[in-house]
N, C-alpha and C. Protein backbone atom coordinates (compact mmCIF):
# COMPACT_ATOMS: atom_id res chain seq x y z
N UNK A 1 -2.16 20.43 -11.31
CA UNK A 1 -2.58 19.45 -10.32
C UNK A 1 -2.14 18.06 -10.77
N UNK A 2 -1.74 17.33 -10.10
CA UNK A 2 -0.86 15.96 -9.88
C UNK A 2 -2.34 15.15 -9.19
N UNK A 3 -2.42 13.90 -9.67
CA UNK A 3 -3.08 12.74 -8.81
C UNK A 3 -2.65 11.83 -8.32
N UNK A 4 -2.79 11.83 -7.02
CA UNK A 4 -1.95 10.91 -6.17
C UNK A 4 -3.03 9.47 -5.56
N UNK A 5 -2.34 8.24 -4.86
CA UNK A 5 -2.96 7.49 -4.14
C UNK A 5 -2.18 7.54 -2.87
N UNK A 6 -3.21 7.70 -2.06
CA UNK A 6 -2.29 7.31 -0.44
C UNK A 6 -3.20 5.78 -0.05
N UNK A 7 -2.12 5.53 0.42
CA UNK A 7 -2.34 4.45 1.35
C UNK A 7 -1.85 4.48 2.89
N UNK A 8 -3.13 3.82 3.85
CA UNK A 8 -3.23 4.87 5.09
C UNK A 8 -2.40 2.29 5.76
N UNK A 9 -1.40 2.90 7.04
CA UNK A 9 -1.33 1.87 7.71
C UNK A 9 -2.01 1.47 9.07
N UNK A 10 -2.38 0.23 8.85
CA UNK A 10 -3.23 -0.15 10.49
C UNK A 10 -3.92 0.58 10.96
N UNK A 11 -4.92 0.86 9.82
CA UNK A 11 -6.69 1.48 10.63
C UNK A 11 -7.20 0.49 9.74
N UNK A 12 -8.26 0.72 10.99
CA UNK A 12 -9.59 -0.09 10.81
C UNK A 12 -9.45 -1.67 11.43
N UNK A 13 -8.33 -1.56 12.47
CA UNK A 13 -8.13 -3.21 12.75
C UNK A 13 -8.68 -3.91 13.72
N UNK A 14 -9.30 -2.71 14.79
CA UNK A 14 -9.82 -3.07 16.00
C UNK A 14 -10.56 -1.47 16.40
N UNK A 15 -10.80 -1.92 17.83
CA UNK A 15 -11.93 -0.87 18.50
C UNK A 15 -11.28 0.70 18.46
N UNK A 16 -9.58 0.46 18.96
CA UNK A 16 -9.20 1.91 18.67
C UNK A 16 -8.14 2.00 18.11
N UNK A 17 -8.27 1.94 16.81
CA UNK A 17 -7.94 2.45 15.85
C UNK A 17 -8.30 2.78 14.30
N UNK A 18 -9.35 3.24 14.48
CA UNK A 18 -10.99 3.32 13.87
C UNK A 18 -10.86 4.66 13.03
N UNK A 19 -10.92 4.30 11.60
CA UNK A 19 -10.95 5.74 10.76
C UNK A 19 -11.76 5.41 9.59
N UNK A 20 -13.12 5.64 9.64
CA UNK A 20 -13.71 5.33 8.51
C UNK A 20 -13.41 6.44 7.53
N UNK A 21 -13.75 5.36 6.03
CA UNK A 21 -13.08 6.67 4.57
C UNK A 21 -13.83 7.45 4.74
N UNK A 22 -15.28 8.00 5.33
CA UNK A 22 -15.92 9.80 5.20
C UNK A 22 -15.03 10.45 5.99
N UNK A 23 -14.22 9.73 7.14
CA UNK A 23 -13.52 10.73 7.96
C UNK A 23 -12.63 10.86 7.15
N UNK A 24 -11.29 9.45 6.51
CA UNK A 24 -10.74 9.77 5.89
C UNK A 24 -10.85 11.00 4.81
N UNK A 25 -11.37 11.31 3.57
CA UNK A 25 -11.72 12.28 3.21
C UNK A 25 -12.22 13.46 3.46
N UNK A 26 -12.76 13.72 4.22
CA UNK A 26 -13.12 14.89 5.29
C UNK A 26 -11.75 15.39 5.54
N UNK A 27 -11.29 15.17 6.51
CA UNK A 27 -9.49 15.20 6.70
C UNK A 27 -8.46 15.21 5.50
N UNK A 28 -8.47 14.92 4.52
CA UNK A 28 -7.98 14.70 3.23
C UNK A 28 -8.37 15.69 2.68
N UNK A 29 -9.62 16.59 2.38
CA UNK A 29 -9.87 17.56 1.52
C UNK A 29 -9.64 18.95 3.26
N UNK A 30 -9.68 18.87 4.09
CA UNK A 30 -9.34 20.00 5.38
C UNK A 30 -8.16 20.34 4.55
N UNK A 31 -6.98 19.37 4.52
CA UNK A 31 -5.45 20.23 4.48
C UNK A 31 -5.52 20.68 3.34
N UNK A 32 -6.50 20.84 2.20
CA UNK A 32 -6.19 21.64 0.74
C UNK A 32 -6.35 20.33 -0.28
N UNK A 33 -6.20 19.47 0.09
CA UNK A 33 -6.40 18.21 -1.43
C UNK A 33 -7.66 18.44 -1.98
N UNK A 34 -7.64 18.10 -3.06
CA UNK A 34 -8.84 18.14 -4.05
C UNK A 34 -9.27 16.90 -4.51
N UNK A 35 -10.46 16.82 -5.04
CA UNK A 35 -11.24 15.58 -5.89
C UNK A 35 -11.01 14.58 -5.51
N UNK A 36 -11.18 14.61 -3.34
CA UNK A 36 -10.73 12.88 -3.10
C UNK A 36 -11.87 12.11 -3.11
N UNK A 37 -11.42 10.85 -3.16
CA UNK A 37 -11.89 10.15 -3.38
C UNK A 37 -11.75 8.60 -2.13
N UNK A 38 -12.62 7.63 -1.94
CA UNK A 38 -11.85 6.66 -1.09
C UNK A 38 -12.49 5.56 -1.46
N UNK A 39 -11.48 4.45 -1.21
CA UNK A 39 -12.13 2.78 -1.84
C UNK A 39 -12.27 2.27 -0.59
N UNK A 40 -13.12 1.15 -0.70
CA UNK A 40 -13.42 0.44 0.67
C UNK A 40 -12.87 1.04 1.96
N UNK A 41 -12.80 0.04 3.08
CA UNK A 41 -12.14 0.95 4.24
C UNK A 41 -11.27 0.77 5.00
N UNK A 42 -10.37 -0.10 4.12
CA UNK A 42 -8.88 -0.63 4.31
C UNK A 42 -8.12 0.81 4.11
N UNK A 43 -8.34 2.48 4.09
CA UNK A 43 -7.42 3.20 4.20
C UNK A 43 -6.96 3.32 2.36
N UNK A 44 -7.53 3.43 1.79
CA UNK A 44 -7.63 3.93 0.14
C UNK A 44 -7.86 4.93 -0.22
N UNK A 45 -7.12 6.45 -0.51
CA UNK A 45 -7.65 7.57 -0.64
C UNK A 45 -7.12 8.17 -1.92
N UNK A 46 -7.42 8.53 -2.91
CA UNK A 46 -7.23 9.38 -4.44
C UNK A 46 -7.37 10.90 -3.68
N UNK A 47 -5.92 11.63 -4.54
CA UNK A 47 -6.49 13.00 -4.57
C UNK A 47 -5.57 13.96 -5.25
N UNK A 48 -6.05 14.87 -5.62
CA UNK A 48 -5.35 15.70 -6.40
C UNK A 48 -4.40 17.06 -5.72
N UNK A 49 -3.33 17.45 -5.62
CA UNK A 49 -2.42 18.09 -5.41
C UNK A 49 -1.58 19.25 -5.98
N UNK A 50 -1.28 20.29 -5.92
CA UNK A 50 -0.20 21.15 -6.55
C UNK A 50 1.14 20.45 -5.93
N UNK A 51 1.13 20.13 -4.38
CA UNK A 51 2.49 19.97 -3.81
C UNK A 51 3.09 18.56 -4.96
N UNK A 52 4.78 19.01 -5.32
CA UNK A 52 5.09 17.91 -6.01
C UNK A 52 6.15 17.31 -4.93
N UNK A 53 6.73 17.38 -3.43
CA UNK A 53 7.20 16.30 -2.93
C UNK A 53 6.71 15.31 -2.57
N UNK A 54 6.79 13.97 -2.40
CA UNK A 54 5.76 13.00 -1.55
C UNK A 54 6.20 12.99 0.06
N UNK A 55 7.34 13.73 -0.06
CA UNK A 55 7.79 13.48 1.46
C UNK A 55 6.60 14.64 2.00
N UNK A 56 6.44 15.77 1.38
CA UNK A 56 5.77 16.47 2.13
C UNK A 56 4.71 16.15 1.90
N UNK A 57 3.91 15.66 1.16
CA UNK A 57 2.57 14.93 0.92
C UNK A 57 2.23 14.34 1.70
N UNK A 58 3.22 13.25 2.74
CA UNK A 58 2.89 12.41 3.12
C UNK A 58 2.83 12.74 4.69
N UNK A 59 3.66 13.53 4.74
CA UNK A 59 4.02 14.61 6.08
C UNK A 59 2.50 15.04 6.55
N UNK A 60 2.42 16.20 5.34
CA UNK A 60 0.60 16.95 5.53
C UNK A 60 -0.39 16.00 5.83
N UNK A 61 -0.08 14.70 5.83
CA UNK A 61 -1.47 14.08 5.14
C UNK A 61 -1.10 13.45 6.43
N UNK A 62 -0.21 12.48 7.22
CA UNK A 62 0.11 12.33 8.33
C UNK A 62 -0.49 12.78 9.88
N UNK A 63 -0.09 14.26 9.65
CA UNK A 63 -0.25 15.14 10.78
C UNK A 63 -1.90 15.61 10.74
N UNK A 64 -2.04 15.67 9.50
CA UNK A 64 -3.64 15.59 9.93
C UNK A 64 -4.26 14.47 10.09
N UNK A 65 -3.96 13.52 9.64
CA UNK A 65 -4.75 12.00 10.38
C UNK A 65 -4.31 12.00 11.47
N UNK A 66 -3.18 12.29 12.27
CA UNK A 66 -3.24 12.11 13.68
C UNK A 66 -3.88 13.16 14.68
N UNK A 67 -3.49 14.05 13.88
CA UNK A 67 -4.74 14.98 14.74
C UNK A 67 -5.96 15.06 14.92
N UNK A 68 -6.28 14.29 13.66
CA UNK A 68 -7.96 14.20 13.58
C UNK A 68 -8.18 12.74 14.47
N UNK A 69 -7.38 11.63 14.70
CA UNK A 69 -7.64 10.64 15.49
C UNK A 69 -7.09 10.35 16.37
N UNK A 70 -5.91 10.93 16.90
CA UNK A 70 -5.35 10.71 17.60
C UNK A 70 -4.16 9.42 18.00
N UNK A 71 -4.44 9.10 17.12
CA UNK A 71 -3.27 7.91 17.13
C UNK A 71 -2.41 8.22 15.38
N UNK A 72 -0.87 7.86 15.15
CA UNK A 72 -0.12 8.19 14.04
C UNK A 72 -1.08 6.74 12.56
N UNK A 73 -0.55 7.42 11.88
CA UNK A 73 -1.57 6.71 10.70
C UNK A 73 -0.13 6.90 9.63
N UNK A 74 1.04 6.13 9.46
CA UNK A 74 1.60 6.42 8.14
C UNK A 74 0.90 5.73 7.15
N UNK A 75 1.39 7.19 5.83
CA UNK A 75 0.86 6.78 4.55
C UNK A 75 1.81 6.67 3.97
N UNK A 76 1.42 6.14 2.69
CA UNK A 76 2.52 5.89 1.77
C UNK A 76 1.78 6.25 0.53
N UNK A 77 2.06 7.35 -0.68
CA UNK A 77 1.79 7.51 -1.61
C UNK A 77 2.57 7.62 -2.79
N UNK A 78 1.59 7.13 -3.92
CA UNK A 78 2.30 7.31 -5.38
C UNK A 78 1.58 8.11 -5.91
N UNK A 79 1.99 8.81 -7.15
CA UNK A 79 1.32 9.74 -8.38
C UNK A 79 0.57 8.53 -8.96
N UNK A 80 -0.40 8.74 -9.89
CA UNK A 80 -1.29 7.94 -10.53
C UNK A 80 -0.08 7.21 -11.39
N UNK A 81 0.65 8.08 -11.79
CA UNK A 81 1.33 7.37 -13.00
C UNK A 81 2.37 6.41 -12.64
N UNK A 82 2.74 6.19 -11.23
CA UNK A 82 3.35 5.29 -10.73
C UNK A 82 2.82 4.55 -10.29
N UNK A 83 1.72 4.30 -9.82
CA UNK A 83 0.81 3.87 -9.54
C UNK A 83 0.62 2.61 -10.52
N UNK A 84 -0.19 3.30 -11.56
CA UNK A 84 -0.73 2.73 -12.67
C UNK A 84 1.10 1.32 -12.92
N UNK A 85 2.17 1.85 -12.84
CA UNK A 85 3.21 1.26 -14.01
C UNK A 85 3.51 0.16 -12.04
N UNK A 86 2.97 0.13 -11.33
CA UNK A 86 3.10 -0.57 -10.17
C UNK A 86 2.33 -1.56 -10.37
N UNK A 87 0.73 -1.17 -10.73
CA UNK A 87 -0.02 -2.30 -10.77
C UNK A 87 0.09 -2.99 -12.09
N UNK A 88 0.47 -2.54 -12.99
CA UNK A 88 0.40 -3.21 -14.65
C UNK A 88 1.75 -4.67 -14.10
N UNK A 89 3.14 -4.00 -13.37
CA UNK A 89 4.44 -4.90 -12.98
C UNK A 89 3.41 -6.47 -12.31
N UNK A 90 2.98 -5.58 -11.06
CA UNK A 90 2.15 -6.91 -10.52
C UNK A 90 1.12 -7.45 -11.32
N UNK A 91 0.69 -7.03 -12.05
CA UNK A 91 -0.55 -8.23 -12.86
C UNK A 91 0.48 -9.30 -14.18
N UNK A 92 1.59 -8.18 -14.19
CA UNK A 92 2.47 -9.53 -15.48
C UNK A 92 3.06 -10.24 -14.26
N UNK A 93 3.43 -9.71 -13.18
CA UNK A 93 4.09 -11.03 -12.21
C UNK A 93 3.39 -12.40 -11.96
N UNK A 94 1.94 -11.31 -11.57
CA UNK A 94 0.87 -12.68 -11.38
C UNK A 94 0.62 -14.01 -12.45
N UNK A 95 1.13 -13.18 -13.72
CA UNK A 95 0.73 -13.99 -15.03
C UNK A 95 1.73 -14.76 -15.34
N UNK A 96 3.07 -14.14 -14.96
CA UNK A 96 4.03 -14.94 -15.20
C UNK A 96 4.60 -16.24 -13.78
N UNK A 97 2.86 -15.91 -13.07
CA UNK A 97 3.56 -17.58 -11.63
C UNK A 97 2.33 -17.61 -11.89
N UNK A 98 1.60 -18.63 -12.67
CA UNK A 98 0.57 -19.10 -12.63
C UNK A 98 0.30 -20.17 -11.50
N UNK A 99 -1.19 -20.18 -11.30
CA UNK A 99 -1.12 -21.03 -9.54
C UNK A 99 -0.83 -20.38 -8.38
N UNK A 100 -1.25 -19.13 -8.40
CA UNK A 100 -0.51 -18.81 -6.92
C UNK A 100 -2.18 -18.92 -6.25
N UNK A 101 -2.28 -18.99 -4.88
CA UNK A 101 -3.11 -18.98 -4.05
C UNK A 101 -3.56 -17.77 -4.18
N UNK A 102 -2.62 -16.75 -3.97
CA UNK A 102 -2.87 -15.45 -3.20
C UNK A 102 -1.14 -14.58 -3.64
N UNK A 103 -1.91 -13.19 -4.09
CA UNK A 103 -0.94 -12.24 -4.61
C UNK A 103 -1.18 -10.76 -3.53
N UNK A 104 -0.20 -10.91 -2.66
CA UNK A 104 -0.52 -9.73 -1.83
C UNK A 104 0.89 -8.65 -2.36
N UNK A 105 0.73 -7.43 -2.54
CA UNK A 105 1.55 -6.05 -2.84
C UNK A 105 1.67 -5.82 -1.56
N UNK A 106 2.76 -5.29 -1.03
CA UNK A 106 3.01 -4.76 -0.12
C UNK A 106 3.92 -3.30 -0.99
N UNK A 107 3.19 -2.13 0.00
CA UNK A 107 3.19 -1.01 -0.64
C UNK A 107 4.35 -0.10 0.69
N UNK A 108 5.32 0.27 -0.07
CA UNK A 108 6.68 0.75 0.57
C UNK A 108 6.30 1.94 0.88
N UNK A 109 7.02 2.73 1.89
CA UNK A 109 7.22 4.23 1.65
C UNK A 109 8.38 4.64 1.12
N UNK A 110 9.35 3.57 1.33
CA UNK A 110 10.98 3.88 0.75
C UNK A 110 11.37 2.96 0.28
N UNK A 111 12.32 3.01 -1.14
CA UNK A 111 12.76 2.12 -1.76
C UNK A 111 13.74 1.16 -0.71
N UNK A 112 13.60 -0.33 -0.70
CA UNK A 112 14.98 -0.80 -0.01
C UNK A 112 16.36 -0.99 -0.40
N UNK A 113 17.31 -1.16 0.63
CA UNK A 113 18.67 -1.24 -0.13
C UNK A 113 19.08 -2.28 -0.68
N UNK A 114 20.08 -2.80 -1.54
CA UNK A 114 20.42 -4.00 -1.86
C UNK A 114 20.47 -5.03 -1.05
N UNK A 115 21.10 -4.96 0.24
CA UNK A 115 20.95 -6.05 1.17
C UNK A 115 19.71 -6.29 2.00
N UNK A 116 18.80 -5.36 2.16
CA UNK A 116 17.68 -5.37 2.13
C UNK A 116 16.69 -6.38 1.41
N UNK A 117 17.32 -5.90 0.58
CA UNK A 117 15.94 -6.89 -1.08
C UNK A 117 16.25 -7.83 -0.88
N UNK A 118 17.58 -8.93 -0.90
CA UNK A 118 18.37 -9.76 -0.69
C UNK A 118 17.77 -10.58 0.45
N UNK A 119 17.62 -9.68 1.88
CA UNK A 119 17.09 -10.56 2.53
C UNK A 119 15.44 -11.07 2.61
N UNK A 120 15.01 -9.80 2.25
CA UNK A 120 13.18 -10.17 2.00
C UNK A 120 13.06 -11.16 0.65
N UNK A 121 14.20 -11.48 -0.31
CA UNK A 121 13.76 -12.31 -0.95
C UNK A 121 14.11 -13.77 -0.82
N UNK A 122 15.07 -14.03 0.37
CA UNK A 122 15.62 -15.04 0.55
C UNK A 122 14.47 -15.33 1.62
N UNK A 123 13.52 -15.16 1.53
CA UNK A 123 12.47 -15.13 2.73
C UNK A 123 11.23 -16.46 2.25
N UNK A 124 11.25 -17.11 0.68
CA UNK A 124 10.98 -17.87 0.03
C UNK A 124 10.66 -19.62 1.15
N UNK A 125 10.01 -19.90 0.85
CA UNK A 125 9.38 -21.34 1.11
C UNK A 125 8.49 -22.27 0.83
N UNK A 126 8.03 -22.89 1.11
CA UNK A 126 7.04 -24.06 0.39
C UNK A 126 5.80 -23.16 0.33
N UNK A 127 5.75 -21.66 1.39
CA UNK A 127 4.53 -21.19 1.44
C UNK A 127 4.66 -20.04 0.05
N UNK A 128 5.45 -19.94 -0.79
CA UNK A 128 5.75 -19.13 -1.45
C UNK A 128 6.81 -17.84 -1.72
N UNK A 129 7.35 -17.13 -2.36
CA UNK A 129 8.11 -16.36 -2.33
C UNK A 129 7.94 -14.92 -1.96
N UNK A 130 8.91 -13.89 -2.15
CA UNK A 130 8.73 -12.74 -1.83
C UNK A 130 9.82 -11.89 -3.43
N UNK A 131 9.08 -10.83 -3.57
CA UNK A 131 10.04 -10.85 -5.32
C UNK A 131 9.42 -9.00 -4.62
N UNK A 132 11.03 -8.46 -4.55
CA UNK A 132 10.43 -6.46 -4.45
C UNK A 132 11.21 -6.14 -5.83
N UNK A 133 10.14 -5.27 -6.23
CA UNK A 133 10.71 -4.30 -7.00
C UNK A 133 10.23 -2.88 -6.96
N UNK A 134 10.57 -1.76 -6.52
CA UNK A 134 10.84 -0.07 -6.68
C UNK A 134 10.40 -0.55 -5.12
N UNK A 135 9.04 0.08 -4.83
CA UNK A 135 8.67 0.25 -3.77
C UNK A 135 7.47 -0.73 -3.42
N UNK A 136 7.60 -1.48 -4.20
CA UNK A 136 6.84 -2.76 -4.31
C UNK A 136 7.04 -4.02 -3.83
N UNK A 137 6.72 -4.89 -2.28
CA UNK A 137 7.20 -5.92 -2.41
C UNK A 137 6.23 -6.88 -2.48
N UNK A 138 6.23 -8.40 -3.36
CA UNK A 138 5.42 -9.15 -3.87
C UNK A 138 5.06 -10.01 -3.17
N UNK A 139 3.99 -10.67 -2.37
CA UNK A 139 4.09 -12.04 -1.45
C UNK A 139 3.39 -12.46 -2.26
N UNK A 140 3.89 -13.95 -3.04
CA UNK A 140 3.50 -15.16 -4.18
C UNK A 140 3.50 -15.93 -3.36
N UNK A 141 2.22 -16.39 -3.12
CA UNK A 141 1.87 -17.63 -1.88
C UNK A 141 0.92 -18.67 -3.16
N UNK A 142 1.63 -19.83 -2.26
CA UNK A 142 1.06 -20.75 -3.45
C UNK A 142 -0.24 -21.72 -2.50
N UNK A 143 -0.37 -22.44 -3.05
CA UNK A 143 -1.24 -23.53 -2.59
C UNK A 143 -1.08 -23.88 -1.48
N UNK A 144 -1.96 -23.94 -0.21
CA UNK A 144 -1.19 -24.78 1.10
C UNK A 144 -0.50 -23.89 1.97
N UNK A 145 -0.41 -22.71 1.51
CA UNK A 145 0.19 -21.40 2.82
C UNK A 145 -0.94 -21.39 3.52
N UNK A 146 -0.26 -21.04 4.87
CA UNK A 146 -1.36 -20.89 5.98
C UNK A 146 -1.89 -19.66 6.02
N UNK A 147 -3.22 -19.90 5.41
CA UNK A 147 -4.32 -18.60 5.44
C UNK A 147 -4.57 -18.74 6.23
N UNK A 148 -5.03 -17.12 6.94
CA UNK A 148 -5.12 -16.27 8.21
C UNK A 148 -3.88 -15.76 8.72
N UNK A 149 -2.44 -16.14 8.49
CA UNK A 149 -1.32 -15.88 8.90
C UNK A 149 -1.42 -14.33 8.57
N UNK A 150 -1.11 -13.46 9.10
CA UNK A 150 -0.93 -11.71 8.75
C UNK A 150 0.60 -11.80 7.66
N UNK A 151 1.56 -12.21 8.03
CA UNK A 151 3.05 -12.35 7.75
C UNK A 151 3.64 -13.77 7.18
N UNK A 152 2.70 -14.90 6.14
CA UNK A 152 3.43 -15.88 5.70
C UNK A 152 4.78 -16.19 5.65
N UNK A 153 5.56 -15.56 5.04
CA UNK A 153 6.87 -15.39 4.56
C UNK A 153 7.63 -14.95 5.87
N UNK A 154 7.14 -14.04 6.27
CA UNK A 154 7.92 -13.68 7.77
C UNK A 154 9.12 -12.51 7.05
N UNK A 155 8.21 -11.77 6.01
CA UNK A 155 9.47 -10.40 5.48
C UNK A 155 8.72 -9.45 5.90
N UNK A 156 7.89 -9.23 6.68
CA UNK A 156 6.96 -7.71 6.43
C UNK A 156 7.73 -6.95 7.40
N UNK A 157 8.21 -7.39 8.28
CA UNK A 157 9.84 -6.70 9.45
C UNK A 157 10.49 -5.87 8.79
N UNK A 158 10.84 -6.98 7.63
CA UNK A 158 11.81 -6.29 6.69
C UNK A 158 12.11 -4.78 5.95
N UNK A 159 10.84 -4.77 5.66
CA UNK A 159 9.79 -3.96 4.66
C UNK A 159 9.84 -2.12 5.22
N UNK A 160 10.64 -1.85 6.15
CA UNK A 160 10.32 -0.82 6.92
C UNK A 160 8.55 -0.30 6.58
N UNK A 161 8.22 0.56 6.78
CA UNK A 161 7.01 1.65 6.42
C UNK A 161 6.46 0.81 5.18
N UNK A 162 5.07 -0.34 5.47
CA UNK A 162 4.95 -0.50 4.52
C UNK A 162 3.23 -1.00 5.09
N UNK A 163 2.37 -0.95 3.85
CA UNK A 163 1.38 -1.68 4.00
C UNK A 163 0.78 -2.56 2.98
N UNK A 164 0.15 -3.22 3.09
CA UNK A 164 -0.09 -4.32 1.90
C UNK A 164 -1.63 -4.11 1.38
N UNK A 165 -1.73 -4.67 0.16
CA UNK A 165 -3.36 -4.81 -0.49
C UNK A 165 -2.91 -5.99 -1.44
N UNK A 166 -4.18 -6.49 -1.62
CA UNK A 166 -4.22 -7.78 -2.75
C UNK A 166 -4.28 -7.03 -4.06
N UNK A 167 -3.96 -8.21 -5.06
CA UNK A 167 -4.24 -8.02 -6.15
C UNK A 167 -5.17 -7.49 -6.33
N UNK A 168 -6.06 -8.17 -6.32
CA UNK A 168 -7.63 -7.52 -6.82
C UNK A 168 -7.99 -6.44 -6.53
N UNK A 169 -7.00 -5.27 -4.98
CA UNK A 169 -7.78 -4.42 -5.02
C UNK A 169 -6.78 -3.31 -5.60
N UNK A 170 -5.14 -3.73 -5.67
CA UNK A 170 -4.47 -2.90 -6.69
C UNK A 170 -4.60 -2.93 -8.01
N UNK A 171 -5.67 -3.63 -8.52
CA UNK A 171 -5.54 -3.61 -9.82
C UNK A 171 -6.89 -3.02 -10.30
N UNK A 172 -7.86 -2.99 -9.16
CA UNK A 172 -8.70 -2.48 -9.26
C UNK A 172 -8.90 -0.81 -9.21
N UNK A 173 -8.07 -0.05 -8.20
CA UNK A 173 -7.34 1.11 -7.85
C UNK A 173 -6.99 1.56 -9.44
N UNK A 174 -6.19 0.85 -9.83
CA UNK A 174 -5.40 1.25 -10.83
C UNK A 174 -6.14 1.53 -12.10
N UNK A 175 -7.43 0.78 -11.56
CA UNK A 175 -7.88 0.69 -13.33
C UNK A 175 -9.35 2.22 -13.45
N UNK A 176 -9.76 2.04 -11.86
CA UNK A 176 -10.51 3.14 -11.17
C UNK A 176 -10.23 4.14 -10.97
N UNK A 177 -8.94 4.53 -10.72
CA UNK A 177 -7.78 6.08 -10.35
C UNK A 177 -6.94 6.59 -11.00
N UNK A 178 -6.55 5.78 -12.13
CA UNK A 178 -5.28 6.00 -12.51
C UNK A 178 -5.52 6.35 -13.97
């Protein structure tokens, strides 16, 4: 058995599109996962696996959130151990831009291509930068970015299949799951 994190996109944002984590998990242990687990209710789910693709991980885990709600729910998951070497990258990033306002992860389903990265990082401004690495992309917002904005930088377009969490709660994940 393998331990994985999924991360579920755009639930919980409004009236319908509503998946609280008991459903989440309920649905999560139906298709065969084991020992899940769920953090707050931003779509945070731990669980343990024999399957070793993520494509099909993410497939299974997919088709039953939409069946169970009826609207598509992509996830995006890592093994703990990628996981873990994801959040350790972002806490030395954080350490190495001291002053940032706000450290949001944006969590990939697919690595991007070179011209890809290129353009989400040229995406940089007075409101702060954008820095990807694997399946990781970084929004370093400094002082004076307009909080409440969903998209500061204006790269999350970019990003195909992706969803975001703050620092605090990937590092918290990491230190709780992993």
């Amino acid at each position: 058995m393998t331990t994985h994190l999924g991360f579920l996109r755009a639930i919980n944002l409004g009236a319908t599109r509503v998946f609280p984590k008991d459903d989440i998990r309920r649905t999560t242990e139906a298709v065969g996962f084991e020992d899940v687990r769920t953090h707050i209710n931003t779509g945070n789910v731990r669980f343990d696996t024999r399957m070793r693709s993520r494509t099909r991980i993410e497939h299974t885990l997919e088709r039953a959130y939409a069946a169970d709600r009826g609207f598509e729910v992509p996830t995006i998951t890592f093994r703990a151990d990628e996981f873990r070497m994801l959040a350790a990258d972002a806490v030395a990033l954080n350490d190495a831009n001291p002053g940032l306002a706000r450290h949001y992860v944006y969590l990939l389903k697919d690595e991007l291509d070179a011209a890809t990265i290129a353009a989400v990082e040229e995406r940089g401004s007075d409101a702060g930068r954008m820095v990807v690495r694997g399946r990781a992309a970084h929004a370093l917002l400094l002082p004076g970015y307009q909080d409440g904005v969903v998209d500061p930088l204006a790269a999350a377009k970019l990003l195909g299949v992706a969803t975001n969490r703050n620092l605090t709660v990937v590092r918290s994940l990491s230190e709780r799951w992993c």
